[in-house]
C-alpha atoms as a PDB file:
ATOM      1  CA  UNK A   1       9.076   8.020 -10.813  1.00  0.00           C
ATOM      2  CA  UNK A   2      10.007   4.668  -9.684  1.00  0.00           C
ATOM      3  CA  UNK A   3       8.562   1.418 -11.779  1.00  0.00           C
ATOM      4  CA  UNK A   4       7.948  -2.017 -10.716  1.00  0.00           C
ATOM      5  CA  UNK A   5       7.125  -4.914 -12.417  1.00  0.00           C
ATOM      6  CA  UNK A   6       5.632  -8.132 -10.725  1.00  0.00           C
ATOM      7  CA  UNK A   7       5.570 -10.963 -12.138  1.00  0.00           C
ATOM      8  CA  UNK A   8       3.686 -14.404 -10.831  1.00  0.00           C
ATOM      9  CA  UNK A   9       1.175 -16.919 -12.021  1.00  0.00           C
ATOM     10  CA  UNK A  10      -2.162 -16.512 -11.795  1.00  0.00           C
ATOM     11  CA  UNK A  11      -3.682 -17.520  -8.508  1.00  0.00           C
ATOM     12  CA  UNK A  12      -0.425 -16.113  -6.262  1.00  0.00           C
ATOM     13  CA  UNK A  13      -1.707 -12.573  -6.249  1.00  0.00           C
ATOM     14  CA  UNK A  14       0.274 -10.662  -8.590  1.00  0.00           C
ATOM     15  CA  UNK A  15      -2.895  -8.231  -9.434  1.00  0.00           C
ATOM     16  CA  UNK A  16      -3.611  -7.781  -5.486  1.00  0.00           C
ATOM     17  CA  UNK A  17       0.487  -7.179  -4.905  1.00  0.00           C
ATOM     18  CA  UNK A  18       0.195  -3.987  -7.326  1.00  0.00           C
ATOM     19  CA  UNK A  19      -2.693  -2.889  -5.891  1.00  0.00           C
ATOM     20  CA  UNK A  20      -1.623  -3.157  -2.322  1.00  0.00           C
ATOM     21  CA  UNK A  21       1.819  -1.551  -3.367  1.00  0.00           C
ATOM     22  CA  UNK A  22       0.254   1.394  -4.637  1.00  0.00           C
ATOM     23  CA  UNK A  23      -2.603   1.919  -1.570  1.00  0.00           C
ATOM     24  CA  UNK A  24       0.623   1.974   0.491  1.00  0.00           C
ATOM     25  CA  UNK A  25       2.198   4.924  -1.736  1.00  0.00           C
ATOM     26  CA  UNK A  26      -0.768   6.261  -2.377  1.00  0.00           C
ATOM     27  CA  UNK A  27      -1.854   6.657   1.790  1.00  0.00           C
ATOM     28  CA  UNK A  28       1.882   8.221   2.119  1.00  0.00           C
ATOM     29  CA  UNK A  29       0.692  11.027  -0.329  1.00  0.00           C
ATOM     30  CA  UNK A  30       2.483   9.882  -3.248  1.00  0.00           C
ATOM     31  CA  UNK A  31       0.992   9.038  -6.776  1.00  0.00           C
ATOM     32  CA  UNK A  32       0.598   5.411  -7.610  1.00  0.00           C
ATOM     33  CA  UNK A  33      -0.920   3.464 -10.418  1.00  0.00           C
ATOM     34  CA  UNK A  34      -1.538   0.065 -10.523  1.00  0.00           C
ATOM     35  CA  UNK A  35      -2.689  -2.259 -13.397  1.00  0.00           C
ATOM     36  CA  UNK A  36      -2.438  -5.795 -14.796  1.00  0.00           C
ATOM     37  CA  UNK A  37      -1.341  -7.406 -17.899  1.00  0.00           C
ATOM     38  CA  UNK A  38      -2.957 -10.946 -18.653  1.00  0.00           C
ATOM     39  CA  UNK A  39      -2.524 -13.636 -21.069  1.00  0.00           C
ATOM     40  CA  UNK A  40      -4.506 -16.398 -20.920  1.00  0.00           C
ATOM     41  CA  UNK A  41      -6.334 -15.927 -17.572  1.00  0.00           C
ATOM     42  CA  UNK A  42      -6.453 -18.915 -16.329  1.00  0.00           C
ATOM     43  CA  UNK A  43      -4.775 -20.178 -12.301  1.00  0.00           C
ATOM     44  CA  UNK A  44      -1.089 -21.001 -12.737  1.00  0.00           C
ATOM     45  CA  UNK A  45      -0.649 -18.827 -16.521  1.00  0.00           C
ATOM     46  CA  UNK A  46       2.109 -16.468 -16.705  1.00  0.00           C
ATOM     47  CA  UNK A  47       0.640 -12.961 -15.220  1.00  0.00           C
ATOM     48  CA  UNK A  48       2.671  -9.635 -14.846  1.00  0.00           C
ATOM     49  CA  UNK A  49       1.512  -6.658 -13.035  1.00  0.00           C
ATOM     50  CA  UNK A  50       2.734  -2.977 -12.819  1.00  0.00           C
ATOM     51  CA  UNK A  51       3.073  -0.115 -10.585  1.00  0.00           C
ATOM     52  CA  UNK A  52       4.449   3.251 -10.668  1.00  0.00           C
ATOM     53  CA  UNK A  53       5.093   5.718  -7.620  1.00  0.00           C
ATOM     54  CA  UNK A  54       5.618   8.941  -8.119  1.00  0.00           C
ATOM     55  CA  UNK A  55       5.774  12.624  -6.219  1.00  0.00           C
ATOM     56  CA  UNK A  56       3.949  14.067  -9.188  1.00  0.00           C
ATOM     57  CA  UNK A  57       0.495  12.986 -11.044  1.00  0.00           C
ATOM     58  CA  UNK A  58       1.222   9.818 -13.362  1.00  0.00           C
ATOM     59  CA  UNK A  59      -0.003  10.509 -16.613  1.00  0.00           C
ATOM     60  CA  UNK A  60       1.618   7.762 -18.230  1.00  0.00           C
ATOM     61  CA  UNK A  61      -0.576   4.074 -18.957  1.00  0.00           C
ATOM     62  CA  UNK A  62       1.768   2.117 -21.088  1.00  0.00           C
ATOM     63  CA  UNK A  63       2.945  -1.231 -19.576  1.00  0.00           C
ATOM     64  CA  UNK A  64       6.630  -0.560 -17.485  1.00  0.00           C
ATOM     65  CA  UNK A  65       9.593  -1.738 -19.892  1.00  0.00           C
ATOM     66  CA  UNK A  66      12.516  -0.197 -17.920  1.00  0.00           C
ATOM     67  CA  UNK A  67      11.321  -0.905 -14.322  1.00  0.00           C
ATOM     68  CA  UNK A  68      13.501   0.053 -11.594  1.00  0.00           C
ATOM     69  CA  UNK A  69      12.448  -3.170  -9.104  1.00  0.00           C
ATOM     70  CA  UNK A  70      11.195  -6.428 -10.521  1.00  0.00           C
ATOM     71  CA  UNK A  71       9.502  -9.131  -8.290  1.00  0.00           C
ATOM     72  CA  UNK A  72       9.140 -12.447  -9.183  1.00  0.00           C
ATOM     73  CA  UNK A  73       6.311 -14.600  -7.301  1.00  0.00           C
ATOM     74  CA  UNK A  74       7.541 -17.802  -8.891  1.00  0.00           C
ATOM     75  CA  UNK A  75      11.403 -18.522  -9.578  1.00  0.00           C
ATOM     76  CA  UNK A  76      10.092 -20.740 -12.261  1.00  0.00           C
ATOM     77  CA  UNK A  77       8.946 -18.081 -14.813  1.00  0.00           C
ATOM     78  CA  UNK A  78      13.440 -17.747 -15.251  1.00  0.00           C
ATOM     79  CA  UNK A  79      13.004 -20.654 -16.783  1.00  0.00           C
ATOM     80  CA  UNK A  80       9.923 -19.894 -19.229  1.00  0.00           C
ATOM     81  CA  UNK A  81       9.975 -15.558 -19.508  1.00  0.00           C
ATOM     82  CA  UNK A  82      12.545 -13.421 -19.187  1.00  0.00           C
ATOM     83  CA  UNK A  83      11.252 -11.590 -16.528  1.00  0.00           C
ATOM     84  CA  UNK A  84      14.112  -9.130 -16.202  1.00  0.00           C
ATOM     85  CA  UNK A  85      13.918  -7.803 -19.729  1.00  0.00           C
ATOM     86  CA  UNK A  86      14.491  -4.281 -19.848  1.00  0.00           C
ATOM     87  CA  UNK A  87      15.533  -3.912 -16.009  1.00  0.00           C
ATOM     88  CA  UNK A  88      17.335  -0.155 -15.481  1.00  0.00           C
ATOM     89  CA  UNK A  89      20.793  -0.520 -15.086  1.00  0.00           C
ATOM     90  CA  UNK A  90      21.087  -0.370 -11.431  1.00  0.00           C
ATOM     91  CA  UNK A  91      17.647  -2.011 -11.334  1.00  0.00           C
ATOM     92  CA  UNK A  92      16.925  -4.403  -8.436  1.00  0.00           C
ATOM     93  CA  UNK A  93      15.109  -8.072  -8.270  1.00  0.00           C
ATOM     94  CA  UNK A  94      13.468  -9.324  -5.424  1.00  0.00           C
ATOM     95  CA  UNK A  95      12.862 -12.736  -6.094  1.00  0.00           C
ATOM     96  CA  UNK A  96      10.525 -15.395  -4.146  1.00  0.00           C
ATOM     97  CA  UNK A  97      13.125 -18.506  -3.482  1.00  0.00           C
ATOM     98  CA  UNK A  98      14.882 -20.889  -1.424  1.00  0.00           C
ATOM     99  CA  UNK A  99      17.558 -20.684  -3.814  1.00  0.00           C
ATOM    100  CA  UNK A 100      20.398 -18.397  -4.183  1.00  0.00           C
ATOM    101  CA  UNK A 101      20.731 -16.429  -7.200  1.00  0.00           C
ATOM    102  CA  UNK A 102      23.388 -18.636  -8.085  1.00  0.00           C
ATOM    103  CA  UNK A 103      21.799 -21.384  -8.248  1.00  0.00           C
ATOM    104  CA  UNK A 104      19.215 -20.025 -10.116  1.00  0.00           C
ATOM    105  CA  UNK A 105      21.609 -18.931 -12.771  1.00  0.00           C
ATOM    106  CA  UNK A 106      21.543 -14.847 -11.780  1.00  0.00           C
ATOM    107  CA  UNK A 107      24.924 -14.537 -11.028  1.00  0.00           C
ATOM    108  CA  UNK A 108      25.665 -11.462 -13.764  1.00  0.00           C
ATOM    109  CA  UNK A 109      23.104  -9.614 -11.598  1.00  0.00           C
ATOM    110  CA  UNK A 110      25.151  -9.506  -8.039  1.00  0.00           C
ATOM    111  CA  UNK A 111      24.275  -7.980  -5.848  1.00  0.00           C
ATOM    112  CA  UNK A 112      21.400  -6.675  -7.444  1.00  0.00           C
ATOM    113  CA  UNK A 113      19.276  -9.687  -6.744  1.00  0.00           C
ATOM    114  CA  UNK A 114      17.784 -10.401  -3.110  1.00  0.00           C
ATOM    115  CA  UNK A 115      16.147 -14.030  -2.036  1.00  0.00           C
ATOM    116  CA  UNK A 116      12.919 -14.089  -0.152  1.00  0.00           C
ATOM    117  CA  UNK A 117      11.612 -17.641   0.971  1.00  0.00           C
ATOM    118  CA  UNK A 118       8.020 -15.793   0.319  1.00  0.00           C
ATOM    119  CA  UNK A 119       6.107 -19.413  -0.071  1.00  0.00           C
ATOM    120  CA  UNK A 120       7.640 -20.732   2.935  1.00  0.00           C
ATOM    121  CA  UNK A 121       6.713 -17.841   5.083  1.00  0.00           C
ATOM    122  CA  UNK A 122       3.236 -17.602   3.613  1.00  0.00           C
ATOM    123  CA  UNK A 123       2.876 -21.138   4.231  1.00  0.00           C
ATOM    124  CA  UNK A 124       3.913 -20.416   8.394  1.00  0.00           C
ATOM    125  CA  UNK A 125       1.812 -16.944   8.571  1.00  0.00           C
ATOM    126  CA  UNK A 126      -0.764 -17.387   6.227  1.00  0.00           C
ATOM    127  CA  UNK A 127      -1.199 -21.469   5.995  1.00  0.00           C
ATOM    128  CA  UNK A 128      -1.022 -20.985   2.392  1.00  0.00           C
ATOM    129  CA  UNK A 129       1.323 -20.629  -0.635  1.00  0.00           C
ATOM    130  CA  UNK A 130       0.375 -16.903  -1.606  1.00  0.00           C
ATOM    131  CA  UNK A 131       3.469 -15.302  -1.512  1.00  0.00           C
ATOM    132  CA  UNK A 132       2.292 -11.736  -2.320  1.00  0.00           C
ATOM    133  CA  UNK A 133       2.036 -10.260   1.154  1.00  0.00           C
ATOM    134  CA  UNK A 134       6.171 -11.310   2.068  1.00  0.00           C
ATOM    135  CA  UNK A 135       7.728 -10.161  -1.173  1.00  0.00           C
ATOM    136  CA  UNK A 136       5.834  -6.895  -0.487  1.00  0.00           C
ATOM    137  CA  UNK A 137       7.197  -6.333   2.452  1.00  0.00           C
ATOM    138  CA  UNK A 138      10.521  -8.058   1.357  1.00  0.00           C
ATOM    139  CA  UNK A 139      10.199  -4.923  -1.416  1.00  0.00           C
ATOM    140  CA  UNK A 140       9.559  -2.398   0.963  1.00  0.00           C
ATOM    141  CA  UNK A 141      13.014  -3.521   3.535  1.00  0.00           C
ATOM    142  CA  UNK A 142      14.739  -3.647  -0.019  1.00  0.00           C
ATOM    143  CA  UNK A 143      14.023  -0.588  -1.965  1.00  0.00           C
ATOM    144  CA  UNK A 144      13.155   1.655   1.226  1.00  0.00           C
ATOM    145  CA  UNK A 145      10.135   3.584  -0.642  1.00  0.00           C
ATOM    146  CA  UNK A 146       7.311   2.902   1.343  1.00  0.00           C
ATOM    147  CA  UNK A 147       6.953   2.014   5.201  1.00  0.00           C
ATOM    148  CA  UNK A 148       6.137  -1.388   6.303  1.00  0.00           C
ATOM    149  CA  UNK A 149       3.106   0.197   7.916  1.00  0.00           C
ATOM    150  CA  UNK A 150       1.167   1.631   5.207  1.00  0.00           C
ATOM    151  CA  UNK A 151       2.074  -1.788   3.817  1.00  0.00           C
ATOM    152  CA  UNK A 152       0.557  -3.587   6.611  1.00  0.00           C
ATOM    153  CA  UNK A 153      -1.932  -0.946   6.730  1.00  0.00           C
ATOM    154  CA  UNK A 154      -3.349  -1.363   2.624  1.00  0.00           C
ATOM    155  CA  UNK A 155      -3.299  -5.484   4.093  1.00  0.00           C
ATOM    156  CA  UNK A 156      -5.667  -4.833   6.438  1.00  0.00           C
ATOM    157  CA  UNK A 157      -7.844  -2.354   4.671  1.00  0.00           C
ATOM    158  CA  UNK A 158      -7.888  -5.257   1.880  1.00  0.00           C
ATOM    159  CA  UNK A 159      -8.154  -8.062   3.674  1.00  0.00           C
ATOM    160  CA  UNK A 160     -10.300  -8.510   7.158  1.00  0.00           C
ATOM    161  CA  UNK A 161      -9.359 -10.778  10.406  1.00  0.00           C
ATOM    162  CA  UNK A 162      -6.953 -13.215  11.020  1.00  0.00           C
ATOM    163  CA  UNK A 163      -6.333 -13.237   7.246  1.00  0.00           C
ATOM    164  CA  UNK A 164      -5.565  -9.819   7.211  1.00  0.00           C
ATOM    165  CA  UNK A 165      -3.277 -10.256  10.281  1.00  0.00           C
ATOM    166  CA  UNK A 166      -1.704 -13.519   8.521  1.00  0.00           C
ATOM    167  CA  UNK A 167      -0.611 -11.050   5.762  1.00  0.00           C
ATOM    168  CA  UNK A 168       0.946  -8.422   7.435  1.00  0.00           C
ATOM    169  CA  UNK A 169       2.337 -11.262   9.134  1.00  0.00           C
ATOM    170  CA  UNK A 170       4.157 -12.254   6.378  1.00  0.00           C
ATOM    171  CA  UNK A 171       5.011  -9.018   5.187  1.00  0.00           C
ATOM    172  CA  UNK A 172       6.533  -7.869   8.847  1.00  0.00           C
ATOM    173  CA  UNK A 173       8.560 -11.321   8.911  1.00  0.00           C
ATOM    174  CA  UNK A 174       9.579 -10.905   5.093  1.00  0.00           C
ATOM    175  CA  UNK A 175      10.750  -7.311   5.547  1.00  0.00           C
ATOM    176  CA  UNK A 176      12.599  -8.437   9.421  1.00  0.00           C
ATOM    177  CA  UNK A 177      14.510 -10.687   6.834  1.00  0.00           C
ATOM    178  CA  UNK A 178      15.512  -8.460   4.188  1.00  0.00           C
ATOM    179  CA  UNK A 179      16.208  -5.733   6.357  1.00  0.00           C
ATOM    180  CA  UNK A 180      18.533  -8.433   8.393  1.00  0.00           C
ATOM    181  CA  UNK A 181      20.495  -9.576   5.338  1.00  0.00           C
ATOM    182  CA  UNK A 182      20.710  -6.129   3.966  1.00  0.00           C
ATOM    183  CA  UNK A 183      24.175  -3.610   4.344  1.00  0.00           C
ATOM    184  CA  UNK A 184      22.811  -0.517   3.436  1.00  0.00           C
ATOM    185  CA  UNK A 185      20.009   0.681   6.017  1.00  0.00           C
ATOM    186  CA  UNK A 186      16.045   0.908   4.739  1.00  0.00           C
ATOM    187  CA  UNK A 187      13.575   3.315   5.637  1.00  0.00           C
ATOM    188  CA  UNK A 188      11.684   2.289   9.226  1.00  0.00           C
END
């Protein structure tokens, strides 16, 4: 079974990242659960999703301590969280940033941490800050799970016209950029 944990604010999407991630397992024939964890509900609070994909039925529904990927919508939550609590040993981050890790103080995780400019691509696809669609396809180039197209494919069954296409968008250019900056090949 392979665990991810998203975390975001509220208003960026976290909730509709999970969900999308698991329609795109979940279309490839795999298992997939997605659900939310909230605190105070309210656009720009703290707000951590989860999904699970697995060959097998998921009968677990406990919140994902030891995930295997963590995303992080907004590089500010290092500051206020610790979002990588609990990450498996050979766990990776994707993180939404125009910063290197090292800047952002994540140098004991090298190489294990990977930079997506999500905002800044959402901004040029989409024409707004919702990062969700890139670092999902950023996930998909990094971790090699899922194809981009069921990806693109849960965007559009989501979403409808040019917004739809504005999202995959983002995702295609997101994953084009991990996949570029990336040594070991992905799944196509």
């Amino acid at each position: 079974m392979f665990e991810v944990r998203i975390h975001g604010r509220g208003g960026q999407g976290v909730v509709t990242a999970a969900e999308l991630l698991a329609a795109a397992a979940f279309a490839e024939g795999r298992s997939a659960q997605a659900f939310p964890s909230f605190g105070s509900e309210r656009t720009g609070a703290p707000v951590v999703a989860f999904c699970r994909i697995a060959e097998r039925p998921i009968r677990l529904r406990e919140p994902i301590l030891r995930p295997n990927a963590v995303i992080v919508q907004d590089a500010t939550l290092l500051r206020q969280t610790d979002v990588l609590a609990g990450l498996a040993e050979d766990g990776t981050v994707l993180l939404n940033s125009t910063h290197t890790a090292a800047e952002l103080g994540l140098s004991e995780y090298a190489g294990r941490v990977v930079v997506v400019p999500a905002t800044r691509l959402a901004r040029e696809h989409v024409g707004r800050p919702l990062p969700n669609a890139a670092l999902l396809g950023g996930f998909v180039a990094l971790c090699g799970l899922i194809h981009i197209e069921s990806v693109t494919a849960a965007i559009r069954e989501r979403f409808t016209g040019p917004i739809a296409e504005a999202n995959a968008a983002a995702a295609t250019a997101a994953y084009d950029l991990v996949r570029a900056t990336r040594k070991e090949p992905t799944r196509a």
